[in-house]
N, C-alpha and C. Protein backbone atom coordinates (compact mmCIF):
# COMPACT_ATOMS: atom_id res chain seq x y z
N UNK A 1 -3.80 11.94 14.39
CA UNK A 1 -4.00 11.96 12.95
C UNK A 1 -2.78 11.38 12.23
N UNK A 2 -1.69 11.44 12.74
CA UNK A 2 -0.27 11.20 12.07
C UNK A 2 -0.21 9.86 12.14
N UNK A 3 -0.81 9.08 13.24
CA UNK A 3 -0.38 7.67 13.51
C UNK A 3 -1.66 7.07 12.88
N UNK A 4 -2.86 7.54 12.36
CA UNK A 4 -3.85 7.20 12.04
C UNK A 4 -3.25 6.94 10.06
N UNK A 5 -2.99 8.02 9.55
CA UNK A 5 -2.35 8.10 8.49
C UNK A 5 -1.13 6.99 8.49
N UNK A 6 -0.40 6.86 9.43
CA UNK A 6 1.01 6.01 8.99
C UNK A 6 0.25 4.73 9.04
N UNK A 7 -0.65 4.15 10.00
CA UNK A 7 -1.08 3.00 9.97
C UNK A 7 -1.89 2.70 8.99
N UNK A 8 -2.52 3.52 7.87
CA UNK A 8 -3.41 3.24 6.85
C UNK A 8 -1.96 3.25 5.69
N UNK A 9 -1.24 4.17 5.87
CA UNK A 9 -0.42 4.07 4.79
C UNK A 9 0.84 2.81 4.56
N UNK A 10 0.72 2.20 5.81
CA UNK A 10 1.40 0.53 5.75
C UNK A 10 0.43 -0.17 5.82
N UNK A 11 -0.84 -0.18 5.92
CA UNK A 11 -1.89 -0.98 5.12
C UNK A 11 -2.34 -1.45 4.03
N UNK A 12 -2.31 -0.27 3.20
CA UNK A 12 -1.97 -0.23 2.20
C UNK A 12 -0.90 -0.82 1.67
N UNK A 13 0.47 -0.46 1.75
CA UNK A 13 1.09 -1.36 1.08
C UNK A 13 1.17 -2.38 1.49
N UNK A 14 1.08 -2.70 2.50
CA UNK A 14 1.25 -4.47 2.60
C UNK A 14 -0.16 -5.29 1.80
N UNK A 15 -1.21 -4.49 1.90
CA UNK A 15 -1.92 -5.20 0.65
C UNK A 15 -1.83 -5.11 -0.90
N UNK A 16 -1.24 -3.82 -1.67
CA UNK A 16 -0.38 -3.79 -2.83
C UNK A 16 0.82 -5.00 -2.53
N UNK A 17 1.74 -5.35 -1.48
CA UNK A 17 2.19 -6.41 -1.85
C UNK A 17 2.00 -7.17 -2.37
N UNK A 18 0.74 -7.61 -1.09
CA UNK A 18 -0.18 -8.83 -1.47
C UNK A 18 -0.75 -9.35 -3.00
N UNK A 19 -1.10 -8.05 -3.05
CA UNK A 19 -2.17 -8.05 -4.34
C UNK A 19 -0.98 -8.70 -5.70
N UNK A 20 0.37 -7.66 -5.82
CA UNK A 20 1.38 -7.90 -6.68
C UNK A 20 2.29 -9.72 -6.66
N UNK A 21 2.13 -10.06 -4.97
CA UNK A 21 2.50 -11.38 -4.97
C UNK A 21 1.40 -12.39 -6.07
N UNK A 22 0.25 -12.17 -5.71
CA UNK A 22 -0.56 -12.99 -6.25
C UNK A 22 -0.99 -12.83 -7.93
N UNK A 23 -0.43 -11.68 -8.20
CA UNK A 23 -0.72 -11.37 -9.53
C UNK A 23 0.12 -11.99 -10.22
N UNK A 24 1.49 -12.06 -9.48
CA UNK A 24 2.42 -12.63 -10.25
C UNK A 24 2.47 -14.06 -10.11
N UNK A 25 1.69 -14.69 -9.41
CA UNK A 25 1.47 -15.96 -9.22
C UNK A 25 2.45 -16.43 -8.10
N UNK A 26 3.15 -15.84 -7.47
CA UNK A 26 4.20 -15.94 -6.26
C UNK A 26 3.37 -16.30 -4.70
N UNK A 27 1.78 -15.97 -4.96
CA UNK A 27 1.15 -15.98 -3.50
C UNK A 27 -0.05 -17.00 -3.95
N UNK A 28 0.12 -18.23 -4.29
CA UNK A 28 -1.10 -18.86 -4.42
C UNK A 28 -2.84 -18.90 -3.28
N UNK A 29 -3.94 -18.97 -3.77
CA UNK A 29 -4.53 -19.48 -3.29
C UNK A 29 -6.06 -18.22 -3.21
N UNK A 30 -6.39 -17.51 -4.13
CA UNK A 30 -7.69 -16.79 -4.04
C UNK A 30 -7.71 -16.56 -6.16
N UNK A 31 -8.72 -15.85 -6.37
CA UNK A 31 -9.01 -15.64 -7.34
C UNK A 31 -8.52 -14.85 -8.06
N UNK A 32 -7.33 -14.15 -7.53
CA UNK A 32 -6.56 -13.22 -8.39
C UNK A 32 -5.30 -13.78 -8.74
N UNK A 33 -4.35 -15.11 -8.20
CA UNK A 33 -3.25 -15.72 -8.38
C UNK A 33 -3.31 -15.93 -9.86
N UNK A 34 -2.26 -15.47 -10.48
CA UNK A 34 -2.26 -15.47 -11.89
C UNK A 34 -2.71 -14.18 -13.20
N UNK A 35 -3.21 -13.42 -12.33
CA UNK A 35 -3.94 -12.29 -13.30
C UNK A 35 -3.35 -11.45 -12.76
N UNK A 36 -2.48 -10.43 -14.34
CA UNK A 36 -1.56 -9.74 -13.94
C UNK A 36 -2.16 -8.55 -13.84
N UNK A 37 -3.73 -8.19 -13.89
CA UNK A 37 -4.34 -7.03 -13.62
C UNK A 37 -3.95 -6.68 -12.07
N UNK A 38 -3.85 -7.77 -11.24
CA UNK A 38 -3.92 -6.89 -9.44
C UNK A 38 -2.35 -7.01 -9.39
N UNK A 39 -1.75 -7.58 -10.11
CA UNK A 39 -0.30 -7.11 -10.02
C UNK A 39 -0.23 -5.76 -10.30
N UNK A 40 -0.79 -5.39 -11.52
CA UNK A 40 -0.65 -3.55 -12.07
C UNK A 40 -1.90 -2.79 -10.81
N UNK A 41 -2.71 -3.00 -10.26
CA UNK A 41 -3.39 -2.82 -9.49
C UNK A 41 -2.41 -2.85 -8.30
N UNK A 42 -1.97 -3.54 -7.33
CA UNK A 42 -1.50 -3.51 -6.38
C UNK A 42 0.43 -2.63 -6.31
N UNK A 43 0.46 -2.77 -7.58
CA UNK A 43 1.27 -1.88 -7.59
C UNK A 43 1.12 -0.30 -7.54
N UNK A 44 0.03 0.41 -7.72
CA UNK A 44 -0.40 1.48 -7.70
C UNK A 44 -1.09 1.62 -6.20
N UNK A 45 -1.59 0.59 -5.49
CA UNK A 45 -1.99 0.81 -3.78
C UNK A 45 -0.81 1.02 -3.48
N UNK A 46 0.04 0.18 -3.97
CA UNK A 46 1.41 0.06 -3.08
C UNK A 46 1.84 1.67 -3.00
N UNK A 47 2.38 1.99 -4.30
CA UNK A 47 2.35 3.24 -4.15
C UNK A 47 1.38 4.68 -3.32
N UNK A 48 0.25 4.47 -3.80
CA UNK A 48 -0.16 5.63 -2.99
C UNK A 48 -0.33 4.88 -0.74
N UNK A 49 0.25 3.99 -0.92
CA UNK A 49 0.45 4.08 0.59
C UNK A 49 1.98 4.31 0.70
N UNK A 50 2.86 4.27 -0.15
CA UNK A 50 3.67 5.09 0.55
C UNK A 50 4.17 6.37 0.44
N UNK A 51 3.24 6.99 -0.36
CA UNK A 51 2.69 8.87 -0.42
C UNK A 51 1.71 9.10 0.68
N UNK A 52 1.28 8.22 1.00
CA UNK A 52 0.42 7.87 2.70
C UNK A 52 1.46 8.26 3.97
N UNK A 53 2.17 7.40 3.96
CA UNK A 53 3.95 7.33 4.77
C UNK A 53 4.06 8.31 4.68
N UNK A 54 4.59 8.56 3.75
CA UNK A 54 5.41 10.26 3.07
C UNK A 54 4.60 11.35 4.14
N UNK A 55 3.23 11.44 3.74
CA UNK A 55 2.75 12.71 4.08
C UNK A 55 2.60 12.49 5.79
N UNK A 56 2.15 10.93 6.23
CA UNK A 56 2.48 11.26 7.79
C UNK A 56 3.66 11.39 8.50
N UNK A 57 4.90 11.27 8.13
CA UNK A 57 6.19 10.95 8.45
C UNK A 57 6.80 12.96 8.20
N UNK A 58 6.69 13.43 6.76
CA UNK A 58 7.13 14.34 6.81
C UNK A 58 6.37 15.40 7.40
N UNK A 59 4.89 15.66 6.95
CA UNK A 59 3.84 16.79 7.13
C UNK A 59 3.53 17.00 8.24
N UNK A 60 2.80 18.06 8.57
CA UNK A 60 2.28 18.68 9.55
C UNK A 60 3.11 19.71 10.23
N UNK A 61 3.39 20.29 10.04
CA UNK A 61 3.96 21.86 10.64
C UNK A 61 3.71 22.06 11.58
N UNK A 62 1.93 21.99 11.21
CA UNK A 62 1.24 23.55 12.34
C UNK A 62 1.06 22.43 13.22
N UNK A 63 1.76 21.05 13.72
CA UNK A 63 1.66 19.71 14.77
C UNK A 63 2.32 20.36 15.88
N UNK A 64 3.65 21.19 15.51
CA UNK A 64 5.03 21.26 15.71
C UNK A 64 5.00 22.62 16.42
N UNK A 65 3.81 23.35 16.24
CA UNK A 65 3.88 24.68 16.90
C UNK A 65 2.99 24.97 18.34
């Protein structure tokens, strides 16, 4: 479950990258390059994948017992 979580939660951000490269026009070449909506969009994936991280990296207690 922990490695299932860490691998969705760097999925996530590497597509909030994505999304923020192209919003800002830094990643040419699909239909969002230029529209600063998936920039503010991919900035908020970005984030909740690394509250993704967070919770597989720190959580789980009852893993540990």
């Amino acid at each position: 479950m922990k490695k299932a979580l860490l691998l969705a939660g760097v999925l996530l951000d590497l597509t909030g990258v994505v999304w923020i490269l192209q919003g800002f026009n830094v990643l040419p070449g699909s239909f969002m390059t230029g529209q600063m909506i998936w920039a503010y969009i991919g900035i908020a994936v970005s984030m909740i994948g690394s509250v993704v991280i967070w919770i597989a990296v720190r959580g789980g207690s009852s893993e540990r017992e």
